[in-house]
Protein backbone atom coordinates (compact mmCIF):
# COMPACT_ATOMS: atom_id res chain seq x y z
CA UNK A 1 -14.79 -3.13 30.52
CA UNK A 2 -17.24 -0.23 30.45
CA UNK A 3 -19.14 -0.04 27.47
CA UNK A 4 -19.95 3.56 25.18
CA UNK A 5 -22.54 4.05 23.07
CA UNK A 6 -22.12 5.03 19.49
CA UNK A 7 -20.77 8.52 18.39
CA UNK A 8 -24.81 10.37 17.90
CA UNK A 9 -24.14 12.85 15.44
CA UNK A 10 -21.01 13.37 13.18
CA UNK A 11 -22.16 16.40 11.57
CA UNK A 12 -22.01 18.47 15.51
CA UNK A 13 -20.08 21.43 14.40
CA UNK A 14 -17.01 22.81 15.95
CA UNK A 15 -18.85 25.77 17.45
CA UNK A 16 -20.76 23.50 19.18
CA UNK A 17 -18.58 20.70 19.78
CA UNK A 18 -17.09 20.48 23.91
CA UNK A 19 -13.37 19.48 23.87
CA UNK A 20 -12.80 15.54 24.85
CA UNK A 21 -12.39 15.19 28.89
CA UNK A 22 -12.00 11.57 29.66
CA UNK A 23 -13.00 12.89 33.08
CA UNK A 24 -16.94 13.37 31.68
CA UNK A 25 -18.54 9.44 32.02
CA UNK A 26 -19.83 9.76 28.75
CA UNK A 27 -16.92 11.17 26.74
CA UNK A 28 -16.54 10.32 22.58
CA UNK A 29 -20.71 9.57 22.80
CA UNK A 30 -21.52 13.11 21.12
CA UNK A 31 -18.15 14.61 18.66
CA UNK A 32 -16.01 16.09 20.52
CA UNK A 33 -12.32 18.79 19.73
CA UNK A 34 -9.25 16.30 20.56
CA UNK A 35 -6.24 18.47 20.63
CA UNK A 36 -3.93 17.78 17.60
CA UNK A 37 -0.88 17.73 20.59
CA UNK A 38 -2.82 15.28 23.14
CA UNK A 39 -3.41 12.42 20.55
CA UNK A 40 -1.52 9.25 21.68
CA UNK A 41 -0.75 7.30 18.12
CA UNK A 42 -0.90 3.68 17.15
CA UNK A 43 0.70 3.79 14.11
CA UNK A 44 4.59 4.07 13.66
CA UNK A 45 4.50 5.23 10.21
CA UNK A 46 2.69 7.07 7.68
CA UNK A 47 3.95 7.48 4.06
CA UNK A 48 5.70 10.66 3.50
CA UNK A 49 4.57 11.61 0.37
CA UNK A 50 1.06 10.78 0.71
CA UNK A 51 1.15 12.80 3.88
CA UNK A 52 3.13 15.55 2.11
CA UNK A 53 0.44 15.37 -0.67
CA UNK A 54 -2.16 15.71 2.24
CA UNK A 55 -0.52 18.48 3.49
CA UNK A 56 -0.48 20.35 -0.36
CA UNK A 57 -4.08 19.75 -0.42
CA UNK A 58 -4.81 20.82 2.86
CA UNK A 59 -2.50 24.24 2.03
CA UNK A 60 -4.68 24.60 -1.77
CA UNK A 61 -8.19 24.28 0.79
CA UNK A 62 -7.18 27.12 3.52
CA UNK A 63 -5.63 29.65 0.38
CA UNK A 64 -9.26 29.38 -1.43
CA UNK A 65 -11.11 29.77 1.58
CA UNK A 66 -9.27 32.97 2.69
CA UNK A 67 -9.70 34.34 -0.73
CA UNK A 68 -13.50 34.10 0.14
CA UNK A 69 -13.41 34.97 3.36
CA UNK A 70 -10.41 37.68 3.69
CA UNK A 71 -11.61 39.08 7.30
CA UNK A 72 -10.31 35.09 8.18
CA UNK A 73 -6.99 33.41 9.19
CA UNK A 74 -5.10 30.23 8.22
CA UNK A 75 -6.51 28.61 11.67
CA UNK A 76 -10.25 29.52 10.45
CA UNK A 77 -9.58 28.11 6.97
CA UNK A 78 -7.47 24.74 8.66
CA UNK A 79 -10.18 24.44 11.42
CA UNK A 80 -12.81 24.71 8.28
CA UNK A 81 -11.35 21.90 6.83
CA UNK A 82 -11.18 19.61 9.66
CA UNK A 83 -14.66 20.29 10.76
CA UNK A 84 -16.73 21.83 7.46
CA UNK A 85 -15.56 20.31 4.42
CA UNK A 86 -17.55 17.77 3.35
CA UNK A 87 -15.51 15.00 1.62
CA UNK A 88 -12.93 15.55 4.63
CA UNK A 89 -11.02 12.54 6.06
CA UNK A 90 -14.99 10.26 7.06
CA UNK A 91 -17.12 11.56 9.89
CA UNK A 92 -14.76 11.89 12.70
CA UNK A 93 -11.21 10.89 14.06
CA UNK A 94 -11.81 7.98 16.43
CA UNK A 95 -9.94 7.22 19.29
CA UNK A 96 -10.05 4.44 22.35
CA UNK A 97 -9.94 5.90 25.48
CA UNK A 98 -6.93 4.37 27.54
CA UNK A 99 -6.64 3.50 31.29
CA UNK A 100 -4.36 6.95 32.01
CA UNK A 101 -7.25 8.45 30.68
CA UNK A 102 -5.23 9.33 27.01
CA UNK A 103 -7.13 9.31 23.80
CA UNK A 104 -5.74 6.57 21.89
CA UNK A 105 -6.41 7.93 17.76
CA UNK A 106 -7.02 4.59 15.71
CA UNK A 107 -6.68 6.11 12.65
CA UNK A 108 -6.13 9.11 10.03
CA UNK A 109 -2.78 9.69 11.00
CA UNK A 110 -1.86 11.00 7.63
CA UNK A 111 -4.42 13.48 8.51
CA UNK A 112 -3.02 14.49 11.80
CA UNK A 113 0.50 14.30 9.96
CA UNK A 114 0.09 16.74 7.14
CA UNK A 115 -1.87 18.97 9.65
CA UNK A 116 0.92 19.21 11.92
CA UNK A 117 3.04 19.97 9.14
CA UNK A 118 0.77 22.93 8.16
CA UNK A 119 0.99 24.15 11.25
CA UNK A 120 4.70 24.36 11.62
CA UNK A 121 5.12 25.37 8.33
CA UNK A 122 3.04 28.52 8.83
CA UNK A 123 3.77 29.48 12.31
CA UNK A 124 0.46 28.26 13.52
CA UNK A 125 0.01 27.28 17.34
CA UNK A 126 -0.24 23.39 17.92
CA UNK A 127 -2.44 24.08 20.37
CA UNK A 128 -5.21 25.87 19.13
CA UNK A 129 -5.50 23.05 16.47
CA UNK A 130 -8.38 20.68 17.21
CA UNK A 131 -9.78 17.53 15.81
CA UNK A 132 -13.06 15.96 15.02
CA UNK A 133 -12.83 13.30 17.33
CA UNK A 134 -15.30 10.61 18.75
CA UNK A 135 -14.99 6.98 20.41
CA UNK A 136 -14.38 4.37 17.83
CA UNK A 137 -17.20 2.00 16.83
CA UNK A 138 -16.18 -1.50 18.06
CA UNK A 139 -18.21 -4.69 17.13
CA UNK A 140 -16.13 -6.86 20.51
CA UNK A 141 -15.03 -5.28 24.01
CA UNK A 142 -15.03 -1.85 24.16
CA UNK A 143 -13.59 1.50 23.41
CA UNK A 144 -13.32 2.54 27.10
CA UNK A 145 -10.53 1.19 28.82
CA UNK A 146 -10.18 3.97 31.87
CA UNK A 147 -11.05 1.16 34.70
CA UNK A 148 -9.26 -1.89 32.90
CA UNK A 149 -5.81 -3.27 33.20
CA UNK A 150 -4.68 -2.27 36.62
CA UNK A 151 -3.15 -4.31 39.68
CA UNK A 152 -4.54 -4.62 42.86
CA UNK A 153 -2.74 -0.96 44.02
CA UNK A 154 -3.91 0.90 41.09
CA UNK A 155 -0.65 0.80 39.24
CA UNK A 156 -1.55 0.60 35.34
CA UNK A 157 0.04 -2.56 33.25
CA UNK A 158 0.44 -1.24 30.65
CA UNK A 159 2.15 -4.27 28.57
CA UNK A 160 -1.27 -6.26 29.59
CA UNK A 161 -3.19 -2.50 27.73
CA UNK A 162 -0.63 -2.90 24.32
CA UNK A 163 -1.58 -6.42 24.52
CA UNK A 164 -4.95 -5.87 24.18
CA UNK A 165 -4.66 -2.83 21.80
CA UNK A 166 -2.89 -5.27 19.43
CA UNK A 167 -5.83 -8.16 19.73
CA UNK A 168 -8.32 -6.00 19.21
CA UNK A 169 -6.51 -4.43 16.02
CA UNK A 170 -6.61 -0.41 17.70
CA UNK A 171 -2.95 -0.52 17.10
CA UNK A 172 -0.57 -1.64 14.00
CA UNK A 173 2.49 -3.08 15.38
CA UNK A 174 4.73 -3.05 12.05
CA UNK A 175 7.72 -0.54 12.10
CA UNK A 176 8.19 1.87 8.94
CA UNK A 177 9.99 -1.47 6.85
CA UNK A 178 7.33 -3.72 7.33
CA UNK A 179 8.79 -5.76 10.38
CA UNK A 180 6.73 -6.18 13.65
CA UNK A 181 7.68 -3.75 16.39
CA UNK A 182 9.80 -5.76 18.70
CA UNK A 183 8.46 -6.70 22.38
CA UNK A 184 10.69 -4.43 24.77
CA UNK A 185 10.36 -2.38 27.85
CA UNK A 186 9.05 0.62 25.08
CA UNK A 187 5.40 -1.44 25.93
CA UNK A 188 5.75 -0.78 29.93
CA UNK A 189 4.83 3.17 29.13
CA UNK A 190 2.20 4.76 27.99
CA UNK A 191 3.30 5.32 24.57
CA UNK A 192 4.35 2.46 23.91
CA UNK A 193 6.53 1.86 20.91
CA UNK A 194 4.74 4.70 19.11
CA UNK A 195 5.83 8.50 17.99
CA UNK A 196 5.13 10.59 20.74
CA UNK A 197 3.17 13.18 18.36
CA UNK A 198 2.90 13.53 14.54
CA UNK A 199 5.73 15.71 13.56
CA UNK A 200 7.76 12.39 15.05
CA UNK A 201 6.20 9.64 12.45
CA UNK A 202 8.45 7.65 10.51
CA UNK A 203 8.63 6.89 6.50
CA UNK A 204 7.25 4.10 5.16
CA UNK A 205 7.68 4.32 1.69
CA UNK A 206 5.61 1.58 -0.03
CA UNK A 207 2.50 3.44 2.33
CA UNK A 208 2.36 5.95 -0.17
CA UNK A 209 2.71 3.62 -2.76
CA UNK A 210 -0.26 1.48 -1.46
CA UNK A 211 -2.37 4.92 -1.19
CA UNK A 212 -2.02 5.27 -5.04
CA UNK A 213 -2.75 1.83 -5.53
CA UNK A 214 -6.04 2.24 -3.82
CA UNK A 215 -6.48 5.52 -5.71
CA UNK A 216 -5.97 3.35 -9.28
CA UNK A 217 -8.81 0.34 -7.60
CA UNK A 218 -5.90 -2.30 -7.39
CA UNK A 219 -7.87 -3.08 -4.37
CA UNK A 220 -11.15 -1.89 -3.56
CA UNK A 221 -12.07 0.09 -0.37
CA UNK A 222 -15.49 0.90 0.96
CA UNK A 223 -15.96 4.58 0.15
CA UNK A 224 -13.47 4.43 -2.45
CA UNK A 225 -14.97 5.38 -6.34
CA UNK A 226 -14.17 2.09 -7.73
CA UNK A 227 -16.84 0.38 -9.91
CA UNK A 228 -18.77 -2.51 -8.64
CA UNK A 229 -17.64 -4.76 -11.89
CA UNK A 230 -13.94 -4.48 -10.65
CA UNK A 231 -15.43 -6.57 -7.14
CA UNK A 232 -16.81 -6.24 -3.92
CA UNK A 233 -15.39 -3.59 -1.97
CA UNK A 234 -14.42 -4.08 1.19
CA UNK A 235 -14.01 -2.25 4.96
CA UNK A 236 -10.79 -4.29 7.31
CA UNK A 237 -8.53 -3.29 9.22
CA UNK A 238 -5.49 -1.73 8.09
CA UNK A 239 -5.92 -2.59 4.76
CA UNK A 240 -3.44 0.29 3.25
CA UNK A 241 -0.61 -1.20 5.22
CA UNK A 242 -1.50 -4.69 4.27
CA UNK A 243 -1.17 -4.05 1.35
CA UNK A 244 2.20 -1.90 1.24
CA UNK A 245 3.58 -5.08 2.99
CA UNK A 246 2.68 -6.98 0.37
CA UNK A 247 3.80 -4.98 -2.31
CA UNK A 248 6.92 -4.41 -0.46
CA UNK A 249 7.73 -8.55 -0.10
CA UNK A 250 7.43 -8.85 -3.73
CA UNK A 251 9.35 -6.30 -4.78
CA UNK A 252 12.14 -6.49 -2.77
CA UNK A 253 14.28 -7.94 -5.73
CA UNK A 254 13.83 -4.60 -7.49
CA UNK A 255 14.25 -1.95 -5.47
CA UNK A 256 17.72 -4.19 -4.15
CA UNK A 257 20.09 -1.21 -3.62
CA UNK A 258 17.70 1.72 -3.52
CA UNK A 259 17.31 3.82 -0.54
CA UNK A 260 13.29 4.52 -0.82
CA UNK A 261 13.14 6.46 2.28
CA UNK A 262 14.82 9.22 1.55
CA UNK A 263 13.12 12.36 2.98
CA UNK A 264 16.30 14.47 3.13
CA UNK A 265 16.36 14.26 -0.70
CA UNK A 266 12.46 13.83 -1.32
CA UNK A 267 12.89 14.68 -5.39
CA UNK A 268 15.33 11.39 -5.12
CA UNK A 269 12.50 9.18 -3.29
CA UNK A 270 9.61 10.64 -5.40
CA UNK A 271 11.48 9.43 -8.45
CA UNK A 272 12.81 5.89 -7.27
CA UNK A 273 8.80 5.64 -6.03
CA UNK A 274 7.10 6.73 -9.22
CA UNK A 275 9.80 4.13 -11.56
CA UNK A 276 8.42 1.38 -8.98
CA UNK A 277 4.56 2.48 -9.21
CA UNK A 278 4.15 0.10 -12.59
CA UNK A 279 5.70 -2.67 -11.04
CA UNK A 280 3.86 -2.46 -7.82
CA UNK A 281 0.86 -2.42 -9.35
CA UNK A 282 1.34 -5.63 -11.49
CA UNK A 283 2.30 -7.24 -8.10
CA UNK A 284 -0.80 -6.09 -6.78
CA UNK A 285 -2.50 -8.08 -9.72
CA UNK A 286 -1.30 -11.95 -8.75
CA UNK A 287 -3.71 -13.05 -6.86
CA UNK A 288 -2.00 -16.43 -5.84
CA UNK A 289 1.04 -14.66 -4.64
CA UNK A 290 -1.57 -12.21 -3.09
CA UNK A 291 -3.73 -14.84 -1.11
CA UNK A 292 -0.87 -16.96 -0.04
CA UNK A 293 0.73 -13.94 1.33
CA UNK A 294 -2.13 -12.68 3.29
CA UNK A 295 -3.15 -16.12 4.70
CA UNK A 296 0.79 -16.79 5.61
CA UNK A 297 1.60 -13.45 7.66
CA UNK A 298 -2.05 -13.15 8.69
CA UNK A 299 -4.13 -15.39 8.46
CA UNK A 300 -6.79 -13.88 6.23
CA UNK A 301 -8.41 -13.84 3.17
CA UNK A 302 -7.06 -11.56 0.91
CA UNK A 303 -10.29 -11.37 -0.93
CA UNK A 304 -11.69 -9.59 2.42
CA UNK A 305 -8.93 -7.01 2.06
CA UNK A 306 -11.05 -5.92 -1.26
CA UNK A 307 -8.68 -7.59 -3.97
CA UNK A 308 -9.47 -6.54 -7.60
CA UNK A 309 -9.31 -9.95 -9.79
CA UNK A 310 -10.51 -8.72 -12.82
CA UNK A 311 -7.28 -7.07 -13.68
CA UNK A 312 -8.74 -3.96 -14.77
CA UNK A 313 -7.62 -0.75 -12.93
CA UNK A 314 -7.56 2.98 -13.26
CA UNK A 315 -4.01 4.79 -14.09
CA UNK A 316 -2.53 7.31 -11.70
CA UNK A 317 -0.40 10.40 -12.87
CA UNK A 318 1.33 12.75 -10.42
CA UNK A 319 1.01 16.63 -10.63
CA UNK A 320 2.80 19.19 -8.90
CA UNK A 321 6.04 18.42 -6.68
CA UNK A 322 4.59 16.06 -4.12
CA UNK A 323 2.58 13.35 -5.35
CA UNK A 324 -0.78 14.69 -4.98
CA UNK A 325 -2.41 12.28 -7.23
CA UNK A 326 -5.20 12.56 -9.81
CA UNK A 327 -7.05 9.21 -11.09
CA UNK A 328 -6.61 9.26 -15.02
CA UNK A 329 -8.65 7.00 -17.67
CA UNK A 330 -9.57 3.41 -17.06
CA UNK A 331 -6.93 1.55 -18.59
């Protein structure tokens, strides 16, 4: 496989950013605009009300920055966000770069969720929307796959590319209740069993509930504002949906009965989710049940997916309609 070097400079500003050509040798070295619309995903779901949260956040950003700059639009405020503001979603979206030449986004696709939301909700043009976008940083293989997995007559395999997307953990191959995506003839295209854009992502309720939990340091994430006497925080893969699995096996008991991914009748979900949030969080807090979980479905420590042990967390409480969360006192 060829091999990329390291994303140079995260802080390259849109203005001077290029958009991404997988036909340039070098492409995802230096930032680079990805089209919100030409992202291929790797996640099925997203949590609805953390991306709806997101999305309220993202709306409260572009209405202040119009206010100061009224000569400005609501695709100069949302492109401000995405590129300018400086606690936005880390340096840069990363993507892998697949044999048809598609960038494959590894994460933030609550990001590119609640963004596409925006849009739609005020009539902005998918395809003037851009994101901060650079090759992933890989420790094994690499992150450009546009000469790998084809036959001797060209023809991409792409079952042998979702393959390798899952063993090198680009792609999360759980559907929006926690099961594995099934092996079909969804992995012979080049979407594979994915949502063919954002506004298509499905609801995975205990997602949003594991987003809180991070918020409240049940488990600690690098970057996250969790104190060092609550443990070591920790950087692994999809540790947010780990987690929202886990949460979700030991609840199941609980929420027997309850339809938790109702988006039609989000008020309805946002209540059943909020009675659960206590409950979720005490689940969080067994860290038997916790390690024997992790090392049974995936053979891993749970300790490296940043467990808190000391039983001490922050409390959560929800303003406004959707969720958007605001850590209260240490409890």
């Amino acid at each position: 496989m060829a091999t990329l070097s390291w994303a140079k400079d995260p802080q390259t500003s849109f203005q001077e950013a290029k958009e991404c050509d997988a036909d340039k040798k070098n492409v995802g070295e230096e930032i680079c605009r990805l089209p919100l619309q030409s992202a291929y995903l790797t996640q099925y779901s997203v949590g609805d009300l953390a991306a709806e949260c997101k999305k309220n956040k993202i709306a409260h950003y572009v209405d202040e920055y119009l206010k100061k700059n009224p000569d400005k639009t609501p695709l100069d405020g949302l492109t401000d966000y995405l590129w300018n503001k400086s606690d936005s979603e880390g340096p840069y979206v990363p993507f892998i770069i697949g044999p048809n030449k598609a960038f494959y986004v590894t994460d933030h696709h609550h990001l590119g969720t609640a963004v596409w939301r925006y849009a739609e909700e005020n009539d902005l043009d998918i395809k003037n929307i851009f994101l901060r976008a650079g090759r992933k940083e890989v420790t094994h293989g690499s992150a450009d796959w546009r000469e790998d997995f084809r036959d001797k007559n060209g023809k991409i395999d792409y079952t042998a590319f979702w393959a390798a997307m899952k063993n090198h953990n680009n792609a999360w191959f759980y559907d929006n209740n926690g099961d594995p995506l099934p092996y079909d003839k969804s992995l012979e295209n080049p979407r594979g069993p994915f949502p063919e854009n954002f506004s298509k992502t499905h609801n995975d309720p205990y997602r949003s509930i594991s987003r809180w939990l991070r918020a409240a340091c049940g488990y600690l994430k690098q970057d996250a504002d969790c104190p060092t006497s609550f443990g070591e925080a920790k950087k692994s893969d999809y540790m947010e949906y780990r987690w929202a699995n886990y949460v979700r096996d030991m609840m199941k008991d609980k929420v027997k009965g309850k339809n938790l991914h109702n988006k039609e009748e989000r008020k309805d979900e946002e209540k059943l989710l909020w009675a659960q949030y206590p409950s979720a969080l005490d689940a969080l807090l067994k860290h038997r049940e916790a390690k024997n979980y992790f090392s049974f479905n995936w053979n891993v420590d749970v300790d490296d997916y940043g467990f808190n042990n000391t039983g001490n967390h922050y409390s959560i409480k929800k303003i406004n309609d959707h969720f958007c969360e605001v850590v209260d006192d240490h409890t």
